[in-house]
PDB file of N, CA and C in Angstrom:
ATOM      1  N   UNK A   1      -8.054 -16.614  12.602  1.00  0.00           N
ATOM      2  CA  UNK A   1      -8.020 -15.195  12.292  1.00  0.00           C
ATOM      3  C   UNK A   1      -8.267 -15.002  10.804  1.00  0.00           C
ATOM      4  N   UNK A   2      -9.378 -13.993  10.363  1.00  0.00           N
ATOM      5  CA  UNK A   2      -9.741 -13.574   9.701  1.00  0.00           C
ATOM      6  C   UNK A   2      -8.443 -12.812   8.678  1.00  0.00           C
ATOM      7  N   UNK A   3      -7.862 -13.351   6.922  1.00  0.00           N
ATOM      8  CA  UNK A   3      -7.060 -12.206   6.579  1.00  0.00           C
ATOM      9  C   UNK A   3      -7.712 -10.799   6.662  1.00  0.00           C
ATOM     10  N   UNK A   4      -7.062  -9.862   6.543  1.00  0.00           N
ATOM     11  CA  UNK A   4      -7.772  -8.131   6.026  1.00  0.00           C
ATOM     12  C   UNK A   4      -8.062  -8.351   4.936  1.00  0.00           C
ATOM     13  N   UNK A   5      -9.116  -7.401   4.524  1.00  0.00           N
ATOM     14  CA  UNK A   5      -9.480  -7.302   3.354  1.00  0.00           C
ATOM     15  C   UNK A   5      -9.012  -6.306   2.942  1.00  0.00           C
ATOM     16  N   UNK A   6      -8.969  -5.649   1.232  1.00  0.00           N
ATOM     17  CA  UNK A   6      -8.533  -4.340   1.179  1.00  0.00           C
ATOM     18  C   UNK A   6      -8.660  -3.119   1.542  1.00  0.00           C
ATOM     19  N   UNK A   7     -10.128  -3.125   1.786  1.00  0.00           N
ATOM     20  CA  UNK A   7     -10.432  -1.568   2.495  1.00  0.00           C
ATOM     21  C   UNK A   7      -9.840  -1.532   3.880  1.00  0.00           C
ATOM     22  N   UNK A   8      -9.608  -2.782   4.887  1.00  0.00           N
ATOM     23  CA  UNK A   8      -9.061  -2.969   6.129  1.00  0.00           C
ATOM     24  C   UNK A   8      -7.384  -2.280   5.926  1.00  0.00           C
ATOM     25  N   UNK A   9      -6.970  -2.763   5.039  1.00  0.00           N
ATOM     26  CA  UNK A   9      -5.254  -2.447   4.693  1.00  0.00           C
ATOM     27  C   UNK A   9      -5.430  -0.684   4.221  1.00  0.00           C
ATOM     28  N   UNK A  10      -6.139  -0.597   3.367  1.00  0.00           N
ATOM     29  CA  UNK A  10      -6.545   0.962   3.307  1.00  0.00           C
ATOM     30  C   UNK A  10      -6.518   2.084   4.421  1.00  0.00           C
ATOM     31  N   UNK A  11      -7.918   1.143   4.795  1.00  0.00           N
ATOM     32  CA  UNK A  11      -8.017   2.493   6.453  1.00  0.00           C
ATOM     33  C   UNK A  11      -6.374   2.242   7.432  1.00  0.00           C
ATOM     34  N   UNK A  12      -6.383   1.180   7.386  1.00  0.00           N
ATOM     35  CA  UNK A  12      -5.030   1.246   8.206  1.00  0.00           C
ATOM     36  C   UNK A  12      -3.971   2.108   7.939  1.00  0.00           C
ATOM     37  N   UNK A  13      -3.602   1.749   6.669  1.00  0.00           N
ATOM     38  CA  UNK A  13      -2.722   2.934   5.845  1.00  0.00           C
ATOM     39  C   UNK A  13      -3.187   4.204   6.047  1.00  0.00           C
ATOM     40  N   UNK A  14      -4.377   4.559   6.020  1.00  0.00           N
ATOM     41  CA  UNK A  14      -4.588   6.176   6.340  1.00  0.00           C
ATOM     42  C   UNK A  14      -4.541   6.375   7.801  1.00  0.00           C
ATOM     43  N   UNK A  15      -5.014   5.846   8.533  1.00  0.00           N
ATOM     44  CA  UNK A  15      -5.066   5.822  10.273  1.00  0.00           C
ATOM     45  C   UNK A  15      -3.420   5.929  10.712  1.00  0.00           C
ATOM     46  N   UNK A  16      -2.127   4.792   9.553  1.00  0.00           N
ATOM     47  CA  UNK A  16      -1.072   4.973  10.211  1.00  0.00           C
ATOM     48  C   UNK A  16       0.028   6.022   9.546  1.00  0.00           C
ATOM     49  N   UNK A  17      -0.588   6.519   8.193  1.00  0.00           N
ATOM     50  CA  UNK A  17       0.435   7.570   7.582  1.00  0.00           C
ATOM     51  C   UNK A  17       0.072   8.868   7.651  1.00  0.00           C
ATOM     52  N   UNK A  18      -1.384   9.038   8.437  1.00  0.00           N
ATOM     53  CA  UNK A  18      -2.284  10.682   8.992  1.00  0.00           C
ATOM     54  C   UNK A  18      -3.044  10.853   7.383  1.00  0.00           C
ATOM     55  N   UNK A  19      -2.888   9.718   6.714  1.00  0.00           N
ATOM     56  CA  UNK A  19      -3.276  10.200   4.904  1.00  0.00           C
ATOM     57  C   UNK A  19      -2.620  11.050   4.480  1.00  0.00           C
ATOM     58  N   UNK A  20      -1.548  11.336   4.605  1.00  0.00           N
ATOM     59  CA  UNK A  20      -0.372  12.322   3.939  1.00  0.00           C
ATOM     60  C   UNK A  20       0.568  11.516   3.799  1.00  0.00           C
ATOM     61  N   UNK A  21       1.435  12.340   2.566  1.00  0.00           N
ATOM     62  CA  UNK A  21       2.444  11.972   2.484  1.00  0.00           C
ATOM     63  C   UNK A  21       2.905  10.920   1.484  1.00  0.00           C
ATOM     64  N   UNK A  22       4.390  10.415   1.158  1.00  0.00           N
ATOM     65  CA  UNK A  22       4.564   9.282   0.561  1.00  0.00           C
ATOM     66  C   UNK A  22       5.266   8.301   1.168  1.00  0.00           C
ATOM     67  N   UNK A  23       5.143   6.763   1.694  1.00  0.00           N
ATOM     68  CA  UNK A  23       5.812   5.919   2.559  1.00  0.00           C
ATOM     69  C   UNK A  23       5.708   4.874   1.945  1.00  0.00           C
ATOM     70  N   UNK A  24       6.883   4.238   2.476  1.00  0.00           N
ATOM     71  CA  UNK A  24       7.350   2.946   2.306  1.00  0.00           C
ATOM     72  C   UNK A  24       6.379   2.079   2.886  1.00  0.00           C
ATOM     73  N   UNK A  25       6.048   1.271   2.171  1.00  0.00           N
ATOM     74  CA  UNK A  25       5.149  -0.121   1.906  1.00  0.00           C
ATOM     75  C   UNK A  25       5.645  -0.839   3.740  1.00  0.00           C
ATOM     76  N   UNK A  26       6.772  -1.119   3.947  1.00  0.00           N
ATOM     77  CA  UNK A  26       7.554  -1.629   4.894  1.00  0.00           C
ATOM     78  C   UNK A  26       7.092  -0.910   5.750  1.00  0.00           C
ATOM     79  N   UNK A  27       7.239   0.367   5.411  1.00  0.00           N
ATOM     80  CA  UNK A  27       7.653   0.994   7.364  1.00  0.00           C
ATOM     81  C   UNK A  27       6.162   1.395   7.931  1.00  0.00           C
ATOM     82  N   UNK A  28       4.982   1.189   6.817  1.00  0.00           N
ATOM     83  CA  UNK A  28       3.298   1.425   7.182  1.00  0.00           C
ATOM     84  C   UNK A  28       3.002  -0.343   7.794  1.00  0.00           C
ATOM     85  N   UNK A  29       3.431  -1.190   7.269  1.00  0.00           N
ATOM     86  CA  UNK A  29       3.192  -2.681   8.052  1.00  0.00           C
ATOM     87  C   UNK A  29       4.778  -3.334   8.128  1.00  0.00           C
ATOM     88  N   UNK A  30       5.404  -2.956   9.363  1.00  0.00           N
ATOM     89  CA  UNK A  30       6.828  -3.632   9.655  1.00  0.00           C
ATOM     90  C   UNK A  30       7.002  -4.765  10.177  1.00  0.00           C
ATOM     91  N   UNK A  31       5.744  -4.918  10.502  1.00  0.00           N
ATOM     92  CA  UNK A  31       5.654  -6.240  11.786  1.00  0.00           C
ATOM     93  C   UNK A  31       5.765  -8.034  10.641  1.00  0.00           C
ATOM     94  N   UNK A  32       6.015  -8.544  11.588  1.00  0.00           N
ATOM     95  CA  UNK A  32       6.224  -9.864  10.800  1.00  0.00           C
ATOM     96  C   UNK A  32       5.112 -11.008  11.079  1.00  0.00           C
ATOM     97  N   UNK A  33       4.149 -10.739  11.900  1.00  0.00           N
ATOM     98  CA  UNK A  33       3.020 -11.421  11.771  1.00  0.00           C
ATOM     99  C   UNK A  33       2.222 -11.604  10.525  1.00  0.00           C
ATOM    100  N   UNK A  34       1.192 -12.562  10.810  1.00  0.00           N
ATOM    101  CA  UNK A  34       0.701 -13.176   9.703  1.00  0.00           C
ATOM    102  C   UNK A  34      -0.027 -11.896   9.044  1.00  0.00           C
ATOM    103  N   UNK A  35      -0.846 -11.097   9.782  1.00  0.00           N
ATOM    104  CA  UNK A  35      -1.946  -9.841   9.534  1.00  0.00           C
ATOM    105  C   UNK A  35      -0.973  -8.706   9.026  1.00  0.00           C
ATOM    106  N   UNK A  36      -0.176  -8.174   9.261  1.00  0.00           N
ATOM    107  CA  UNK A  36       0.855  -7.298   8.589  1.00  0.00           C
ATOM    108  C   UNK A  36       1.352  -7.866   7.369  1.00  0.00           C
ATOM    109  N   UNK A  37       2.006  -9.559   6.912  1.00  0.00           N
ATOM    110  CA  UNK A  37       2.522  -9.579   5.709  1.00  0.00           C
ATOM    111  C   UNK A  37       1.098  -9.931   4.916  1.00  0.00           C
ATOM    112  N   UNK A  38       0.069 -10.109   5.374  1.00  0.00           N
ATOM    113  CA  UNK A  38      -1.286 -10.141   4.895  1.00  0.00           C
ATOM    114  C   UNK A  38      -1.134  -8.820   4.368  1.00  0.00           C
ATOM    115  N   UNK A  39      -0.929  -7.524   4.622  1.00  0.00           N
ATOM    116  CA  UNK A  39      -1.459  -6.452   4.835  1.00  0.00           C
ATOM    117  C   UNK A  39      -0.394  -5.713   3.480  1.00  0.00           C
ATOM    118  N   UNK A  40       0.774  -6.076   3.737  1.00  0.00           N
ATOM    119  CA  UNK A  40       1.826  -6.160   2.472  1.00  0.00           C
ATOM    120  C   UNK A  40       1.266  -6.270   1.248  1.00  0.00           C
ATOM    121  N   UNK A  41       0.659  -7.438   1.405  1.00  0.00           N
ATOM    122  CA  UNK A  41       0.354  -8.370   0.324  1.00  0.00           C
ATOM    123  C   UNK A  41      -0.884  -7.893  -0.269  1.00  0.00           C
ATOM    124  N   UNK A  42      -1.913  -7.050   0.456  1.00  0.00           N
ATOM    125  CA  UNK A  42      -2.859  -6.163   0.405  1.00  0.00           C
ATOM    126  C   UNK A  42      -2.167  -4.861  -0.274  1.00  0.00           C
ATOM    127  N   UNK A  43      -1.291  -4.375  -0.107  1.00  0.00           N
ATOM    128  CA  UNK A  43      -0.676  -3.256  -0.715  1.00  0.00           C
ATOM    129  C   UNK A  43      -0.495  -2.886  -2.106  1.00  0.00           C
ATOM    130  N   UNK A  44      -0.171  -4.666  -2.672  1.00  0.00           N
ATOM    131  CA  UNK A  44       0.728  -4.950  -4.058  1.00  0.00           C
ATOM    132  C   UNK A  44      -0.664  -4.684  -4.703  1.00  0.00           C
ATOM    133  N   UNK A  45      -2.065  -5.367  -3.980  1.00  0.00           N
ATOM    134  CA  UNK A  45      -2.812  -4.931  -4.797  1.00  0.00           C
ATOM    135  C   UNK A  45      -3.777  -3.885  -5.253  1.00  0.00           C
ATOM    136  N   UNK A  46      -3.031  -3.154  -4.188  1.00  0.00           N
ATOM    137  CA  UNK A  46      -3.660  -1.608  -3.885  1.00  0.00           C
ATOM    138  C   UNK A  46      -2.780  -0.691  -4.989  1.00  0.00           C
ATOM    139  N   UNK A  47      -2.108  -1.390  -5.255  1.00  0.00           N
ATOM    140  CA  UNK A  47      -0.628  -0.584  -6.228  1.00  0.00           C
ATOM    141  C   UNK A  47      -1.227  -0.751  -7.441  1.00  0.00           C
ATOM    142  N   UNK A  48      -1.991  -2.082  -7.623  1.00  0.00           N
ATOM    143  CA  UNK A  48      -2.394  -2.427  -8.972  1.00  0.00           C
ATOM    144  C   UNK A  48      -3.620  -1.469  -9.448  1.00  0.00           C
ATOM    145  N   UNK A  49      -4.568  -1.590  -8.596  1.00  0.00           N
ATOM    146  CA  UNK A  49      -5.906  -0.980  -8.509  1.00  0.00           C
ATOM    147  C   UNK A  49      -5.611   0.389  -8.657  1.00  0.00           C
ATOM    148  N   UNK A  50      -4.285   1.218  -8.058  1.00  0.00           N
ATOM    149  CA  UNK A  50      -4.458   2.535  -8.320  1.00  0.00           C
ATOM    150  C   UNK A  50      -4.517   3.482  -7.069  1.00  0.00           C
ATOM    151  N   UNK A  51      -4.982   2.731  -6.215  1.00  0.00           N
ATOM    152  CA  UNK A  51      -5.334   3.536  -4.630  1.00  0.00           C
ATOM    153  C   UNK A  51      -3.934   3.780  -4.164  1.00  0.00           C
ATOM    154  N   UNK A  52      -2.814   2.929  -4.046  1.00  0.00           N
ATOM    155  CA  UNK A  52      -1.740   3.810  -3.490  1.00  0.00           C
ATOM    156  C   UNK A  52      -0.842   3.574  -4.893  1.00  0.00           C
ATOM    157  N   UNK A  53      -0.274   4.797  -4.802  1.00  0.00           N
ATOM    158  CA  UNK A  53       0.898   5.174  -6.535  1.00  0.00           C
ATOM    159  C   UNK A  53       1.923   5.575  -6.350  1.00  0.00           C
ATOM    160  N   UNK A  54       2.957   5.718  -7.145  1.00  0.00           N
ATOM    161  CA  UNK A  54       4.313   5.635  -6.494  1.00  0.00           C
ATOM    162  C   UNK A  54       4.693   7.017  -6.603  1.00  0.00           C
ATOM    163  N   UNK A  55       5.570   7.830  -5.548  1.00  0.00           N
ATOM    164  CA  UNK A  55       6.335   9.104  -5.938  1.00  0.00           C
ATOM    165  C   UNK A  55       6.691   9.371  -6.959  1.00  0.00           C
ATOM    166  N   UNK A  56       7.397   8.514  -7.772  1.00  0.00           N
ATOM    167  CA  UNK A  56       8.194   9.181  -9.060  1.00  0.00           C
ATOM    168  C   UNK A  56       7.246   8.710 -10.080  1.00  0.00           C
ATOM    169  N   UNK A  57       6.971   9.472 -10.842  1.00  0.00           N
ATOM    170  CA  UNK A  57       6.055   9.081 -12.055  1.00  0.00           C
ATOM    171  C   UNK A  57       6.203   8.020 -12.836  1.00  0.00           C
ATOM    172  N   UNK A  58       5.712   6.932 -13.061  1.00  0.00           N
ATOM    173  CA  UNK A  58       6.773   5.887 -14.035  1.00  0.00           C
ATOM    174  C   UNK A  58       5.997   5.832 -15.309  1.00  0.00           C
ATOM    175  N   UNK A  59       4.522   6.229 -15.825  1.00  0.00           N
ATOM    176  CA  UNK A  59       4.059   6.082 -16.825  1.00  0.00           C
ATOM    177  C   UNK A  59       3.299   5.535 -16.978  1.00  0.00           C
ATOM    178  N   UNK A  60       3.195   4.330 -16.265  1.00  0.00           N
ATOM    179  CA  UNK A  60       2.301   2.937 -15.975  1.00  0.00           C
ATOM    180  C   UNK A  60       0.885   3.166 -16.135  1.00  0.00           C
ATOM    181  N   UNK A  61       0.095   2.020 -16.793  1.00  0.00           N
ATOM    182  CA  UNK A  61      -1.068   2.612 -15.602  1.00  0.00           C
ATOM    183  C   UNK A  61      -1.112   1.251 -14.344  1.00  0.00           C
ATOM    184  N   UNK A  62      -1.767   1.694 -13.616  1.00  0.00           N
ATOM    185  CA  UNK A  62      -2.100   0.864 -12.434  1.00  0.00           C
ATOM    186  C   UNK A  62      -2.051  -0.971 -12.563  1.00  0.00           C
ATOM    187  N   UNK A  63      -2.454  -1.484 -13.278  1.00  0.00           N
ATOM    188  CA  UNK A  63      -2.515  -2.566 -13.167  1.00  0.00           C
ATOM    189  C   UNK A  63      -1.724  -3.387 -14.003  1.00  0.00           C
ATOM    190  N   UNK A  64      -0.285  -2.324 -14.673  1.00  0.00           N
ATOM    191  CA  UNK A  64       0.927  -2.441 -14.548  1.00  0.00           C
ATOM    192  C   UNK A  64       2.152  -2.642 -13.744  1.00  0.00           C
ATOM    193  N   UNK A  65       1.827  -1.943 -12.734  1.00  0.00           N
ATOM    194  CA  UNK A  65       2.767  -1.669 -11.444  1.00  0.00           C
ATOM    195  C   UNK A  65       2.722  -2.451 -10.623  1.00  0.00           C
ATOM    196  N   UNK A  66       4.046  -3.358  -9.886  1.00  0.00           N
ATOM    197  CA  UNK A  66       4.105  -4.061  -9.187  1.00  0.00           C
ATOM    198  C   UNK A  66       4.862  -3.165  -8.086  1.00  0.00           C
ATOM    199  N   UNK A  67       5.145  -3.805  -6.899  1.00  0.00           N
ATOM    200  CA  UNK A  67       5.471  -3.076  -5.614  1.00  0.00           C
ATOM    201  C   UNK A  67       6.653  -2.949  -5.967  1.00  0.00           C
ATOM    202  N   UNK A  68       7.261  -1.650  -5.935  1.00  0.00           N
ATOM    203  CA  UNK A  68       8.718  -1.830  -5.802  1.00  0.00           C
ATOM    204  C   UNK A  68       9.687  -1.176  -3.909  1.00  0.00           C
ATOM    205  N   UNK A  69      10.145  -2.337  -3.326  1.00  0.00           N
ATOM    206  CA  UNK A  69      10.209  -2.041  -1.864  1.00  0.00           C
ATOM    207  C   UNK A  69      10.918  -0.576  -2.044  1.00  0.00           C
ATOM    208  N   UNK A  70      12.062  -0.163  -3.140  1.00  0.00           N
ATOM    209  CA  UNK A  70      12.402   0.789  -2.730  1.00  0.00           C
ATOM    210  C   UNK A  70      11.902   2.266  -3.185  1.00  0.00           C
ATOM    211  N   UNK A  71      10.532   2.112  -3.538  1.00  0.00           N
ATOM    212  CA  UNK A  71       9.694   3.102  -3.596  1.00  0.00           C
ATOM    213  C   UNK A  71       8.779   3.722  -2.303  1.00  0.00           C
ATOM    214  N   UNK A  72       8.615   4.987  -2.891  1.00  0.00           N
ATOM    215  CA  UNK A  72       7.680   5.013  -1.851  1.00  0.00           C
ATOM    216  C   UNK A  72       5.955   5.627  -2.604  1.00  0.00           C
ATOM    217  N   UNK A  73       5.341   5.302  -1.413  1.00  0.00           N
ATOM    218  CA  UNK A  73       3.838   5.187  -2.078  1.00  0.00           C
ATOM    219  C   UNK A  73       2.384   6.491  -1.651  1.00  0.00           C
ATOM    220  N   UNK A  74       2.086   6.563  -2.034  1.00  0.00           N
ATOM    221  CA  UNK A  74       0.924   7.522  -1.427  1.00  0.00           C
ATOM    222  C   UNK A  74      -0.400   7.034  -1.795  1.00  0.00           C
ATOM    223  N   UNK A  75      -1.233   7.274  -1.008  1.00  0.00           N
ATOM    224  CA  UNK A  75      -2.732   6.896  -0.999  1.00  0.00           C
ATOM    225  C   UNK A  75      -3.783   8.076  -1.419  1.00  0.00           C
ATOM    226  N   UNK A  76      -4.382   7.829  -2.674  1.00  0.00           N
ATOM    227  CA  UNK A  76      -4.885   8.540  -3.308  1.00  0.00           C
ATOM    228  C   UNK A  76      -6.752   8.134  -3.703  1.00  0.00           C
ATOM    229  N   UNK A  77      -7.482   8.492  -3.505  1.00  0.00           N
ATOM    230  CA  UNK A  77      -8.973   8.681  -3.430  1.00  0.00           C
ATOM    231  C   UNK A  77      -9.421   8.589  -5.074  1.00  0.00           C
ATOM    232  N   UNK A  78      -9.487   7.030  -5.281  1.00  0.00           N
ATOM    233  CA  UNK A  78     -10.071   6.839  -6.685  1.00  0.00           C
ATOM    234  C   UNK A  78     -11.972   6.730  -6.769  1.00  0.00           C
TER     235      UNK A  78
END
Protein backbone atom coordinates (compact mmCIF):
# COMPACT_ATOMS: atom_id res chain seq x y z
CA UNK A 1 0.00 0.00 0.00
CA UNK A 2 0.80 3.14 -1.35
CA UNK A 3 1.43 6.12 1.74
CA UNK A 4 -1.08 9.34 0.88
CA UNK A 5 0.35 12.00 -0.39
CA UNK A 6 -0.54 15.52 0.73
CA UNK A 7 -3.13 16.59 -1.53
CA UNK A 8 -4.73 12.87 -0.72
CA UNK A 9 -4.78 13.95 3.24
CA UNK A 10 -6.15 17.38 2.00
CA UNK A 11 -9.12 16.24 -0.09
CA UNK A 12 -9.84 13.86 2.63
CA UNK A 13 -9.89 16.54 5.20
CA UNK A 14 -12.30 18.53 3.08
CA UNK A 15 -14.56 15.45 1.96
CA UNK A 16 -14.54 14.58 5.94
CA UNK A 17 -14.95 18.13 7.72
CA UNK A 18 -17.72 19.44 4.61
CA UNK A 19 -14.51 22.19 4.37
CA UNK A 20 -15.90 24.08 7.26
CA UNK A 21 -15.13 24.67 10.30
CA UNK A 22 -12.23 24.07 12.88
CA UNK A 23 -11.29 20.23 13.97
CA UNK A 24 -9.19 18.27 15.71
CA UNK A 25 -6.32 16.68 13.80
CA UNK A 26 -7.58 13.27 15.75
CA UNK A 27 -11.15 13.23 15.26
CA UNK A 28 -10.64 14.02 10.98
CA UNK A 29 -8.19 10.62 10.98
CA UNK A 30 -9.13 8.49 14.34
CA UNK A 31 -8.44 5.27 12.98
CA UNK A 32 -5.22 3.49 13.93
CA UNK A 33 -4.21 1.99 10.71
CA UNK A 34 -1.18 2.52 8.89
CA UNK A 35 -3.09 5.12 6.11
CA UNK A 36 -4.78 7.30 8.87
CA UNK A 37 -1.47 7.72 11.15
CA UNK A 38 0.09 8.25 7.58
CA UNK A 39 -2.55 10.81 7.19
CA UNK A 40 -1.73 12.46 10.81
CA UNK A 41 1.55 12.66 9.87
CA UNK A 42 0.39 14.36 6.56
CA UNK A 43 -1.35 16.97 8.72
CA UNK A 44 1.87 18.14 10.78
CA UNK A 45 2.92 19.00 7.42
CA UNK A 46 0.02 20.65 6.23
CA UNK A 47 0.32 22.80 9.55
CA UNK A 48 3.77 23.71 8.40
CA UNK A 49 2.97 24.65 4.77
CA UNK A 50 0.03 26.77 5.95
CA UNK A 51 -3.00 24.82 4.39
CA UNK A 52 -4.53 23.87 7.71
CA UNK A 53 -3.94 26.79 10.75
CA UNK A 54 -4.86 26.78 14.07
CA UNK A 55 -8.10 28.55 15.75
CA UNK A 56 -6.39 30.73 18.11
CA UNK A 57 -4.00 33.03 16.52
CA UNK A 58 -0.46 32.26 17.77
CA UNK A 59 1.68 34.66 15.56
CA UNK A 60 3.70 32.06 13.88
CA UNK A 61 4.24 31.85 10.53
CA UNK A 62 3.60 28.44 9.08
CA UNK A 63 6.66 26.69 9.01
CA UNK A 64 6.93 27.49 12.62
CA UNK A 65 4.02 25.59 13.85
CA UNK A 66 4.06 22.21 14.92
CA UNK A 67 0.76 20.14 15.59
CA UNK A 68 -0.55 20.85 18.74
CA UNK A 69 -3.24 17.70 19.54
CA UNK A 70 -5.10 20.06 21.67
CA UNK A 71 -5.78 22.49 19.02
CA UNK A 72 -8.01 22.68 16.62
CA UNK A 73 -7.37 23.29 12.87
CA UNK A 74 -9.04 24.65 9.75
CA UNK A 75 -8.28 24.22 6.12
CA UNK A 76 -7.61 27.21 4.30
CA UNK A 77 -6.97 27.74 0.29
CA UNK A 78 -3.30 28.97 -0.12
Amino acid sequence: MALPTLDQTEGIWIGRTNGQGYHYVQEVFPGTTLSERSHRDNCRLLIQRGSLVPEHKDGLFPDQRVWEKIGRYCRVHI
